[in-house]
C-alpha atoms as a PDB file:
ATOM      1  CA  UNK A   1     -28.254-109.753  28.402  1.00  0.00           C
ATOM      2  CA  UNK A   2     -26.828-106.458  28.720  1.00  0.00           C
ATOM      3  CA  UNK A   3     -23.617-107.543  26.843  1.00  0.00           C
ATOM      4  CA  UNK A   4     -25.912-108.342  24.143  1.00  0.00           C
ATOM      5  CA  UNK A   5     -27.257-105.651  23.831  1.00  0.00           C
ATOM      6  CA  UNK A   6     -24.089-103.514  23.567  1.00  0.00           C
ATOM      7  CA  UNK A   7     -22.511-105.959  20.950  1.00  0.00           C
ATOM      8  CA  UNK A   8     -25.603-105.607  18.919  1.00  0.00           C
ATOM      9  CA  UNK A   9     -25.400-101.525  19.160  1.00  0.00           C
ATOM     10  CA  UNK A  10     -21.371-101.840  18.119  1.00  0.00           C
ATOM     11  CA  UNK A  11     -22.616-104.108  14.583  1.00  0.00           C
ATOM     12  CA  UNK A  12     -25.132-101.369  13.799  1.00  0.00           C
ATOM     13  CA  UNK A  13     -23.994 -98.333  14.648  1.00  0.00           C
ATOM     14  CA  UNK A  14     -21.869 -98.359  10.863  1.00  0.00           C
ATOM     15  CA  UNK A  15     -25.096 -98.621   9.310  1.00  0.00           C
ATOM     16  CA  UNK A  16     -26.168 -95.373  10.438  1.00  0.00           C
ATOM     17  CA  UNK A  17     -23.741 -93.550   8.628  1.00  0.00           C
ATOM     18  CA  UNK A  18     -24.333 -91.661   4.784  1.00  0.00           C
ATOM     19  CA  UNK A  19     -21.703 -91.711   2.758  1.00  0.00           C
ATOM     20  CA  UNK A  20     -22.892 -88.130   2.537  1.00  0.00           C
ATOM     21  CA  UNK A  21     -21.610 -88.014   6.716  1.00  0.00           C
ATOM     22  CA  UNK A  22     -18.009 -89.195   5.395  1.00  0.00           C
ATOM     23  CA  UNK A  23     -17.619 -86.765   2.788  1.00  0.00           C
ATOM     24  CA  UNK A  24     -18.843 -84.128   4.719  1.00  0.00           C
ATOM     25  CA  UNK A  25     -16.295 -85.080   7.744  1.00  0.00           C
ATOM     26  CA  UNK A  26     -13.609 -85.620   4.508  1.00  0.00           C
ATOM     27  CA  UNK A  27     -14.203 -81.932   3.097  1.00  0.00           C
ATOM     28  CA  UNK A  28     -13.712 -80.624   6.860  1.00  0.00           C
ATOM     29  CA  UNK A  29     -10.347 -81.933   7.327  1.00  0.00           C
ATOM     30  CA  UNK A  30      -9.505 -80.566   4.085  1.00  0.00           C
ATOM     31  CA  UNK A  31     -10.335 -77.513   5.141  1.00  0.00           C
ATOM     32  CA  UNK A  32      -8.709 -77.535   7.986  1.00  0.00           C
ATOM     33  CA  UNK A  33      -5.606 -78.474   6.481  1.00  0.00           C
ATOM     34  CA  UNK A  34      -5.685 -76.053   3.861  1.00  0.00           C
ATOM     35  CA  UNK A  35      -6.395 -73.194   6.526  1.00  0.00           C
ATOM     36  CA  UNK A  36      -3.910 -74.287   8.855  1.00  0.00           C
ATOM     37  CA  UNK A  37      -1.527 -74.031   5.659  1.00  0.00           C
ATOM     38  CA  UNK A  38      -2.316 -70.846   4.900  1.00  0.00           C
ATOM     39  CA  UNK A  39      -2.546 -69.368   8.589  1.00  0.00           C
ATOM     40  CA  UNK A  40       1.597 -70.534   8.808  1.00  0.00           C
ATOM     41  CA  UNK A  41       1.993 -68.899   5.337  1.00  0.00           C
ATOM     42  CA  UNK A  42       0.923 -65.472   6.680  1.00  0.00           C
ATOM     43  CA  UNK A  43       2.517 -65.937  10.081  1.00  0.00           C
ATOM     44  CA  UNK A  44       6.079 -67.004   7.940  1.00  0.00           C
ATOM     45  CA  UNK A  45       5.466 -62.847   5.535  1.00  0.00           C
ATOM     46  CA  UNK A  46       4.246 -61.359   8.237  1.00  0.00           C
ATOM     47  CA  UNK A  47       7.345 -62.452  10.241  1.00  0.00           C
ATOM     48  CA  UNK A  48       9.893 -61.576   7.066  1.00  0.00           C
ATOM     49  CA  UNK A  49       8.086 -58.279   6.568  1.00  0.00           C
ATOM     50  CA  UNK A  50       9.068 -57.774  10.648  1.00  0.00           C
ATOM     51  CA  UNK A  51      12.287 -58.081  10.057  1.00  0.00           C
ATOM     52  CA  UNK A  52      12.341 -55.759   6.964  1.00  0.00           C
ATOM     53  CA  UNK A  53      14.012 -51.928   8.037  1.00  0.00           C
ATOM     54  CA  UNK A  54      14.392 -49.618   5.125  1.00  0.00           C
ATOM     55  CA  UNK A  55      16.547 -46.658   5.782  1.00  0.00           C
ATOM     56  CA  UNK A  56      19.215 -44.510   3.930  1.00  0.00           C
ATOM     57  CA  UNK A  57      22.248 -46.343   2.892  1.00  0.00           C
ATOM     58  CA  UNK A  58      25.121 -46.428   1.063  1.00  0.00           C
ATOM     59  CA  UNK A  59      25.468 -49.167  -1.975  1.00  0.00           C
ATOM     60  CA  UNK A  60      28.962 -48.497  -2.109  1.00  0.00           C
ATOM     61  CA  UNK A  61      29.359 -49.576   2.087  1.00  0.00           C
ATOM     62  CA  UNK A  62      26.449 -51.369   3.307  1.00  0.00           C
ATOM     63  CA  UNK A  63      27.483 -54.615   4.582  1.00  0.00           C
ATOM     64  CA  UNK A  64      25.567 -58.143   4.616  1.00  0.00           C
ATOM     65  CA  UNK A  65      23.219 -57.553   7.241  1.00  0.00           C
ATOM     66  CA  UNK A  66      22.097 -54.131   5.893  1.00  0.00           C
ATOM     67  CA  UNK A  67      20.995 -55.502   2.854  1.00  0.00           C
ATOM     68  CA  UNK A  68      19.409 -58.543   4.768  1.00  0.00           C
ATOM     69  CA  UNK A  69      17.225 -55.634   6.538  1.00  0.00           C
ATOM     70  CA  UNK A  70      16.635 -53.967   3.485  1.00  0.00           C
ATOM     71  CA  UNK A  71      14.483 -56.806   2.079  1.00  0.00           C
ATOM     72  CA  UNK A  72      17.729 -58.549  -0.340  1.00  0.00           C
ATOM     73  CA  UNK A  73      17.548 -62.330  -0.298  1.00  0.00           C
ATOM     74  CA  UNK A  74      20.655 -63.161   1.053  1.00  0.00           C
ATOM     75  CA  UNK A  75      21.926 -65.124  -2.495  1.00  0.00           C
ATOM     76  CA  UNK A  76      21.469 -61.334  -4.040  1.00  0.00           C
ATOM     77  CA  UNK A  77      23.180 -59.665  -0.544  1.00  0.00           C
ATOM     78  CA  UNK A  78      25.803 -62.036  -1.573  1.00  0.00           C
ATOM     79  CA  UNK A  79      26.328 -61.757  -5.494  1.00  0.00           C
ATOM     80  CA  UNK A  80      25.777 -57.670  -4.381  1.00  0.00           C
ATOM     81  CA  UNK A  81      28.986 -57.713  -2.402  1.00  0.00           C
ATOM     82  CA  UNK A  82      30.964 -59.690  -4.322  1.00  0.00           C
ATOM     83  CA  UNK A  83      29.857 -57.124  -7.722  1.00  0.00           C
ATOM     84  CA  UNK A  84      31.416 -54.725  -5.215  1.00  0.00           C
ATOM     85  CA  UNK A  85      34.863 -56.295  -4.402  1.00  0.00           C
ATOM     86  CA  UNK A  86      35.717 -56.514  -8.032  1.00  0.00           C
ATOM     87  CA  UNK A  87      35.933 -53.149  -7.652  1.00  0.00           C
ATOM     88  CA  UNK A  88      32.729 -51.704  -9.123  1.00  0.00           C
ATOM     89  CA  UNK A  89      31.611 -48.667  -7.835  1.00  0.00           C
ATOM     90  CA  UNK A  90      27.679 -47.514  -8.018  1.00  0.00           C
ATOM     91  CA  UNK A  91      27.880 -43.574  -8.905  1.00  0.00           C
ATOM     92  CA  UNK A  92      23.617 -43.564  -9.174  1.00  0.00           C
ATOM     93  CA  UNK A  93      20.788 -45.506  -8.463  1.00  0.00           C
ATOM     94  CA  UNK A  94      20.059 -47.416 -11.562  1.00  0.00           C
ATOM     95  CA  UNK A  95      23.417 -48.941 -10.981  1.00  0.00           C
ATOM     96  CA  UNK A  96      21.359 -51.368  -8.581  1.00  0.00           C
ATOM     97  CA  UNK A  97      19.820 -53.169 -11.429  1.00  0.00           C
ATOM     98  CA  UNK A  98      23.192 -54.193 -13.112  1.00  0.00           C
ATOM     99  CA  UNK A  99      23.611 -56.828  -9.896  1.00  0.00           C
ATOM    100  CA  UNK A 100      22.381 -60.310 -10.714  1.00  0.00           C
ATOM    101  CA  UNK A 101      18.749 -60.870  -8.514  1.00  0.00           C
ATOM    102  CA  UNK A 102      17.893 -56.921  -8.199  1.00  0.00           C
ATOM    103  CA  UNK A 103      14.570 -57.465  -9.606  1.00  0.00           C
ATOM    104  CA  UNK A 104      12.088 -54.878 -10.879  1.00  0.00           C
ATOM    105  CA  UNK A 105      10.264 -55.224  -7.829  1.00  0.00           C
ATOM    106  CA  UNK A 106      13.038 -55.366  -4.972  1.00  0.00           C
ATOM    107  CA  UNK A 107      14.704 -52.450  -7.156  1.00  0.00           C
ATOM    108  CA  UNK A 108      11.383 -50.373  -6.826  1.00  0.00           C
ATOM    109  CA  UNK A 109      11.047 -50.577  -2.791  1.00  0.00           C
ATOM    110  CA  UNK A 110      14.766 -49.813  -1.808  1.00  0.00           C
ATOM    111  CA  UNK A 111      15.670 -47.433  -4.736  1.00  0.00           C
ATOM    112  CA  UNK A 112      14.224 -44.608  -2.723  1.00  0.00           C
ATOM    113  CA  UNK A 113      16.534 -45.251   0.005  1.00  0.00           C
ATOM    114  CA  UNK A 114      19.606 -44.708  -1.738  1.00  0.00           C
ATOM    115  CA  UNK A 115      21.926 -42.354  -0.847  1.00  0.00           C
ATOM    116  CA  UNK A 116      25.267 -41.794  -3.057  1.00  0.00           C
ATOM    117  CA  UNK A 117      28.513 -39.574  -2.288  1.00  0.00           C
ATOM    118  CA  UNK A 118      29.633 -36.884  -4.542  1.00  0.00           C
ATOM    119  CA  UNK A 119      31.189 -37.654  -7.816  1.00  0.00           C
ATOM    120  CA  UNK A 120      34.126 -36.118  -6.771  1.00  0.00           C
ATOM    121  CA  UNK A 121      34.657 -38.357  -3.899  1.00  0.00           C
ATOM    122  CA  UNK A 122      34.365 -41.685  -5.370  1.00  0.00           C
ATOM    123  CA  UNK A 123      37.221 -40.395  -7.918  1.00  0.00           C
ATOM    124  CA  UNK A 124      38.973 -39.390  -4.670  1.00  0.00           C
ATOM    125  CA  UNK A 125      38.873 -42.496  -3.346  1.00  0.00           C
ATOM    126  CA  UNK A 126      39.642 -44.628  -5.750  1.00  0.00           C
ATOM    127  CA  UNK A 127      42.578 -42.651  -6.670  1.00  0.00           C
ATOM    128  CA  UNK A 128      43.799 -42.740  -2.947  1.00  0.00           C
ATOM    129  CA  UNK A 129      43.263 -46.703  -3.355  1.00  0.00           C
ATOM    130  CA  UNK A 130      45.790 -46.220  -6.599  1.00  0.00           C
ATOM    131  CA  UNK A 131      47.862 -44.852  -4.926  1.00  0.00           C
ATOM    132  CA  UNK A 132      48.212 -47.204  -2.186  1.00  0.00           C
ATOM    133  CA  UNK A 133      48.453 -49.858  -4.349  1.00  0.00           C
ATOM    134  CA  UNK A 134      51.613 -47.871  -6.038  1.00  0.00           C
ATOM    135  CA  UNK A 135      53.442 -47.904  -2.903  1.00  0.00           C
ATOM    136  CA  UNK A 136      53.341 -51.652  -2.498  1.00  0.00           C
ATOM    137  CA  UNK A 137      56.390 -54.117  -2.678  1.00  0.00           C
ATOM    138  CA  UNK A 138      55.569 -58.404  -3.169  1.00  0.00           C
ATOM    139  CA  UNK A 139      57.883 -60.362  -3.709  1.00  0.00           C
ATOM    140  CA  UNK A 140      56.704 -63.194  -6.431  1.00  0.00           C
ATOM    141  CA  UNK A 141      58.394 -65.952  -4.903  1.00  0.00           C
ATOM    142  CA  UNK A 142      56.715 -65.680  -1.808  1.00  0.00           C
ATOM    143  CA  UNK A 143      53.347 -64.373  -2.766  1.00  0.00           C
ATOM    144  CA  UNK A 144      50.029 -65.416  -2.249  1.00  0.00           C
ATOM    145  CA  UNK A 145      46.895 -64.864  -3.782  1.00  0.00           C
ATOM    146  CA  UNK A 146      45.709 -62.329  -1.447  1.00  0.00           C
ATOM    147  CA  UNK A 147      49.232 -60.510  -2.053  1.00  0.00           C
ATOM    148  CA  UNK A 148      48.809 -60.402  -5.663  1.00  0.00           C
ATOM    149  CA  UNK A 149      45.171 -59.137  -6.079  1.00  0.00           C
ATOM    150  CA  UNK A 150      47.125 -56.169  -4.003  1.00  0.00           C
ATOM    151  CA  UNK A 151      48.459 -55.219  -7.082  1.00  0.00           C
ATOM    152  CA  UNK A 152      46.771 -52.504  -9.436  1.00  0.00           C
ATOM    153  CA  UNK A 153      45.502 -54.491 -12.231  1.00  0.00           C
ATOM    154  CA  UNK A 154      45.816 -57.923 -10.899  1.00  0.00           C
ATOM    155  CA  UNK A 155      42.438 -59.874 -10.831  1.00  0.00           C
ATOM    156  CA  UNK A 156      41.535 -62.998  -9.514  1.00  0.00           C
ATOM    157  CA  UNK A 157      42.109 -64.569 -12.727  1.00  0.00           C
ATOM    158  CA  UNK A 158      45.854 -62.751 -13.296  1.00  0.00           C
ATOM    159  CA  UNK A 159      46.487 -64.348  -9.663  1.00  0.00           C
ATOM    160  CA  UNK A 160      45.855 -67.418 -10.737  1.00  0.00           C
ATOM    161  CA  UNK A 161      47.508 -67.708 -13.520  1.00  0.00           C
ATOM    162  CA  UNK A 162      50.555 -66.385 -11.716  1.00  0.00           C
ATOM    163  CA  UNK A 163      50.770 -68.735  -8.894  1.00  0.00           C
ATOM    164  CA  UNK A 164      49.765 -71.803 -11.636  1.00  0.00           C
ATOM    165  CA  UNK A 165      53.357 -70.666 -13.756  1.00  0.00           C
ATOM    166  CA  UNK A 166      55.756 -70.178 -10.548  1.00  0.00           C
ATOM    167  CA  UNK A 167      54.465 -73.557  -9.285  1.00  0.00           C
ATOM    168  CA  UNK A 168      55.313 -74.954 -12.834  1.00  0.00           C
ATOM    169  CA  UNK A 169      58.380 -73.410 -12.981  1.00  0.00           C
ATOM    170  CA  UNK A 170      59.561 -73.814  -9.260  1.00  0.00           C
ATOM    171  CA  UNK A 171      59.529 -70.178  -8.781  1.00  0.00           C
ATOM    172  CA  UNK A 172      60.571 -67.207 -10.654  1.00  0.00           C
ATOM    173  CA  UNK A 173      64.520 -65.989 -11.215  1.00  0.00           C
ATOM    174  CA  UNK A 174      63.550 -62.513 -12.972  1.00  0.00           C
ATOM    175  CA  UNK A 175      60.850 -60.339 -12.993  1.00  0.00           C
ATOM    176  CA  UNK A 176      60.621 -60.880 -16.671  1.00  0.00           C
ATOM    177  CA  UNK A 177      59.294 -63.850 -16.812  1.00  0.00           C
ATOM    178  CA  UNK A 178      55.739 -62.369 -16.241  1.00  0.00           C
ATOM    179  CA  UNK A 179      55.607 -62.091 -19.485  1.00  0.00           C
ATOM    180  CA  UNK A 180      55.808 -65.500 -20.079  1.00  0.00           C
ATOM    181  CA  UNK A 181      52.187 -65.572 -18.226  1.00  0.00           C
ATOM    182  CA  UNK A 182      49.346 -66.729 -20.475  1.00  0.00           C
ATOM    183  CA  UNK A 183      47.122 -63.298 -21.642  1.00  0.00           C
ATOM    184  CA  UNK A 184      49.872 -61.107 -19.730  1.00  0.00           C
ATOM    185  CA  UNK A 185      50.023 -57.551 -21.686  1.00  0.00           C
ATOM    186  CA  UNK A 186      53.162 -55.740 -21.348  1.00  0.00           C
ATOM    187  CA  UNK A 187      50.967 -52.737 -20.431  1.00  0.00           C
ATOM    188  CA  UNK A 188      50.411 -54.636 -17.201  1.00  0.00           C
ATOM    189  CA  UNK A 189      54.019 -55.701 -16.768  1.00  0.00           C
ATOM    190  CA  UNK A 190      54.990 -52.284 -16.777  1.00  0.00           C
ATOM    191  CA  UNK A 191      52.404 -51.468 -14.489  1.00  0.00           C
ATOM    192  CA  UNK A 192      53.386 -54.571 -12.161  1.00  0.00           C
ATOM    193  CA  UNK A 193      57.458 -53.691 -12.667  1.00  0.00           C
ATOM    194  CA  UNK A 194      58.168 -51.312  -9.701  1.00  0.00           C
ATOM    195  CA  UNK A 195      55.920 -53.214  -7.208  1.00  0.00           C
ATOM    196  CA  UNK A 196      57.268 -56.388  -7.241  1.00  0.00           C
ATOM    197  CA  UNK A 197      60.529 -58.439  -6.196  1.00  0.00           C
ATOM    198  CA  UNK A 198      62.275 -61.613  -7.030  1.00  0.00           C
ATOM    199  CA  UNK A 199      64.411 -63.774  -4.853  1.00  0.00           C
ATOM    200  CA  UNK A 200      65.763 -66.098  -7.075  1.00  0.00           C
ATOM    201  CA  UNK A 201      67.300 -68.057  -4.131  1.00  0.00           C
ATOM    202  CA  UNK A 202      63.834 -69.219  -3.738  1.00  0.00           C
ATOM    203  CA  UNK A 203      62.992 -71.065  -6.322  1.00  0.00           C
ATOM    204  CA  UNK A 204      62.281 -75.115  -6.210  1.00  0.00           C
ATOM    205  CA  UNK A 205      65.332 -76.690  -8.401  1.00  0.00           C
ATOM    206  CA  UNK A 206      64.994 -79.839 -10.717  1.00  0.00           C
ATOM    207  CA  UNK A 207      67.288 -82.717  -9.578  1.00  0.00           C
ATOM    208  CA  UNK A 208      67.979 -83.623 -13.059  1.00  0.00           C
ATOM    209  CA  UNK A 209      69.672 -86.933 -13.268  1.00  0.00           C
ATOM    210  CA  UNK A 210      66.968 -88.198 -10.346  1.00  0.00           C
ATOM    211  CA  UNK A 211      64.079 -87.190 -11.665  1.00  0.00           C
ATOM    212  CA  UNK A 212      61.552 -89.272 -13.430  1.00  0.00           C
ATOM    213  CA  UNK A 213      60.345 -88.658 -17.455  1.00  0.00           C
ATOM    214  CA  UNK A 214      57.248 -86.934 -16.299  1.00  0.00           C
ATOM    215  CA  UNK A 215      58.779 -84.560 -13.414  1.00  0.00           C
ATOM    216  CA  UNK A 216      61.665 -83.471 -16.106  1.00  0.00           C
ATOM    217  CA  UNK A 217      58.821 -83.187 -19.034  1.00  0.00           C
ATOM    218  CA  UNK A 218      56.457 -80.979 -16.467  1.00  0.00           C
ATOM    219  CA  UNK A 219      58.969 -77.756 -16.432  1.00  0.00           C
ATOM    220  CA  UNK A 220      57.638 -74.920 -19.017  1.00  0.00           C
ATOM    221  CA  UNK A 221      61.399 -74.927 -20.128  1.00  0.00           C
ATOM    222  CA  UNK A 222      61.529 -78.879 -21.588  1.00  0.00           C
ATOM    223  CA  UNK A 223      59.657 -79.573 -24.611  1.00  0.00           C
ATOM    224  CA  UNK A 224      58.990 -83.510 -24.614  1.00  0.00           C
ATOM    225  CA  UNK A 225      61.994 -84.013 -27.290  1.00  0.00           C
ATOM    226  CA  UNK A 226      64.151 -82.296 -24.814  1.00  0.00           C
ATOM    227  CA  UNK A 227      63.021 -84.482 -22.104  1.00  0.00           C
ATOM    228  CA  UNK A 228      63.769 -87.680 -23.979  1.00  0.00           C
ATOM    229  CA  UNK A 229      67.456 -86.499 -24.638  1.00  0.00           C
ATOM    230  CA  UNK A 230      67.615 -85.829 -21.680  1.00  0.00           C
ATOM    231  CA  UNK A 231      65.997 -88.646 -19.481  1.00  0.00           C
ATOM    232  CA  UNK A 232      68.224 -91.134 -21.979  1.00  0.00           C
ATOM    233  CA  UNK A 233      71.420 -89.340 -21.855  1.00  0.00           C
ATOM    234  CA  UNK A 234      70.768 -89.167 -17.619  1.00  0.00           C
ATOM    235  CA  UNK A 235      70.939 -93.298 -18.074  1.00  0.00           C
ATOM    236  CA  UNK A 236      74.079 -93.576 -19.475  1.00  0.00           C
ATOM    237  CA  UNK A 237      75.930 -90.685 -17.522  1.00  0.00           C
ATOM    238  CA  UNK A 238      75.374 -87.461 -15.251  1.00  0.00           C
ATOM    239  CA  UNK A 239      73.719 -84.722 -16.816  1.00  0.00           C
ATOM    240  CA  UNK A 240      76.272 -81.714 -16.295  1.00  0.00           C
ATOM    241  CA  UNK A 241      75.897 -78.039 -17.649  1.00  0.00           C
ATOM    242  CA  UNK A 242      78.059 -78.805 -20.596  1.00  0.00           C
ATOM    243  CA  UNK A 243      75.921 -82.129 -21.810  1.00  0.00           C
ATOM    244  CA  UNK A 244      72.695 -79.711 -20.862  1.00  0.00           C
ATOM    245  CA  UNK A 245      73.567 -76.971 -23.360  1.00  0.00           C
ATOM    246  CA  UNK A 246      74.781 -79.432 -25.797  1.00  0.00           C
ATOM    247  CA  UNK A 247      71.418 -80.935 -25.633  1.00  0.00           C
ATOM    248  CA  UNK A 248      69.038 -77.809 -25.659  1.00  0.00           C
ATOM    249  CA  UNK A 249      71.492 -76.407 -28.474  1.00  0.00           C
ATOM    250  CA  UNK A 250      70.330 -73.318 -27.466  1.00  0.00           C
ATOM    251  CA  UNK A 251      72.120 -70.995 -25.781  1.00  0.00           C
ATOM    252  CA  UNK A 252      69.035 -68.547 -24.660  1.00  0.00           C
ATOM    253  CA  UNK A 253      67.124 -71.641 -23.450  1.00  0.00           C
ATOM    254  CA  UNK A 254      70.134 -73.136 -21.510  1.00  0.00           C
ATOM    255  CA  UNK A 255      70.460 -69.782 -19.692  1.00  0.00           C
ATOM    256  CA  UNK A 256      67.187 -69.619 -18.826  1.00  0.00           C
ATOM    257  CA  UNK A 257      66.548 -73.489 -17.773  1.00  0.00           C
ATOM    258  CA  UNK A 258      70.416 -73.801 -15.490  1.00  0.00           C
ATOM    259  CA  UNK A 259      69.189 -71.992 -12.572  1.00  0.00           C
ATOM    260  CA  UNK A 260      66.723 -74.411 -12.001  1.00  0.00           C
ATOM    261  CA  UNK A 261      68.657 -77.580 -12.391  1.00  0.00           C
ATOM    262  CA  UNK A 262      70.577 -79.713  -9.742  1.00  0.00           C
ATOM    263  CA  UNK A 263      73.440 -81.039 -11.348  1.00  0.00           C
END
């Protein structure tokens, strides 16, 4: 009987409940949700603004983690630094907005903080950092990247562009042949001329009567006519330095190509 009883409570007990109960007990979970949300919100700023410390510093030294504390998300601590080692230099304040992600806001909250050096000693320094640079020595045949953006007036891009043509080429044999680097000025060759060195024992040579169409047609020196002449005349017989300058007909080329062949 009792098990009756109970079974009978269990069918009804459904029937006792308003749709207005579910909607009710529906509207309370949403609220919780949306206040449980919203508490983890405030705990997440209220832990960032914890970690905020705004003192005095420097825009031309702070590292990473200063501007971190200062309140810089760290994609704008980033593009800040890098601004920086292309060799900008803030000399005031509103300097700070000319980096990518200083918005109006963060600018407003750190800009009181900033604290900049004398005119006269950021010309001081970056004259002593000239002059540094004057007293350096690469040699282009052994250079990397690094060693190059050493040089005063070499840029990541000029670096580039250097290694690219002594790779081409198999190194370099003369100082002159900067020149013959795409968007080089001769301003900046002269600039470049007493701080750097050529070895030409260095360079990479072309073995010219093994070398495929495409590995002879790849030096700067060959045009592709001069690499058919070439590649055909290296099927019948050795190329020597007589058939080469018979073939470039060109006296200036053939001096400049012969160091780099292997006969």
């Amino acid at each position: 009987m009792l098990c009756v009883i109970l079974l009978l409570i269990r069918i009804s007990v459904p029937y006792f409940i308003t749709p207005d109960d579910i909607r009710i007990e529906n509207i309370i979970s949403s609220d919780s949700n949306i206040i449980n949300r919203q508490v983890l919100q405030n705990e997440t700023i209220n832990k960032n603004q914890r970690n905020i410390k705004r003192k005095p510093f420097n825009p031309n030294q702070i590292s990473f983690e200063g501007l971190i504390q200062l309140g810089f998300p760290e994609k704008t601590a980033r593009i800040f630094l890098k601004f920086r080692s292309k060799g900008f230099v803030f000399r005031k304040k509103e300097d700070l907005k000319k980096v990518y992600g200083v918005t109006d806001q963060l600018y407003k909250e750190v800009s009181p903080y900033v604290i900049l050096e004398p005119k006269h000693k950021v010309e001081n320094a970056k004259y002593s950092s000239a002059s540094t640079k004057n007293k350096l020595s690469v040699e282009l045949n052994l250079a990397d990247s690094l060693a190059l953006l050493e040089l005063n007036g070499v840029g990541p891009s000029y670096a580039k562009r250097i290694l690219k043509y002594r790779n081409l080429l198999g190194g370099f044999t003369s100082i002159n042949q900067l020149k013959e680097v795409y968007g080089f000025t001769d301003e900046l060759y002269e600039k470049l001329k007493p701080n750097v060195t050529v070895n030409a024992s260095l360079i990479k040579k072309l073995d010219i009567n093994n070398a495929s169409f495409k590995e002879i047609n790849k030096h700067p020196y060959i045009s592709y006519e001069l690499t058919k002449s070439i590649f055909n005349r290296s099927r019948k017989e050795s190329i020597t330095p007589t058939i080469l300058l018979e073939l470039t007909a060109n006296q200036e080329l053939f001096e400049k190509l012969n160091p780099y062949i292997l006969y």
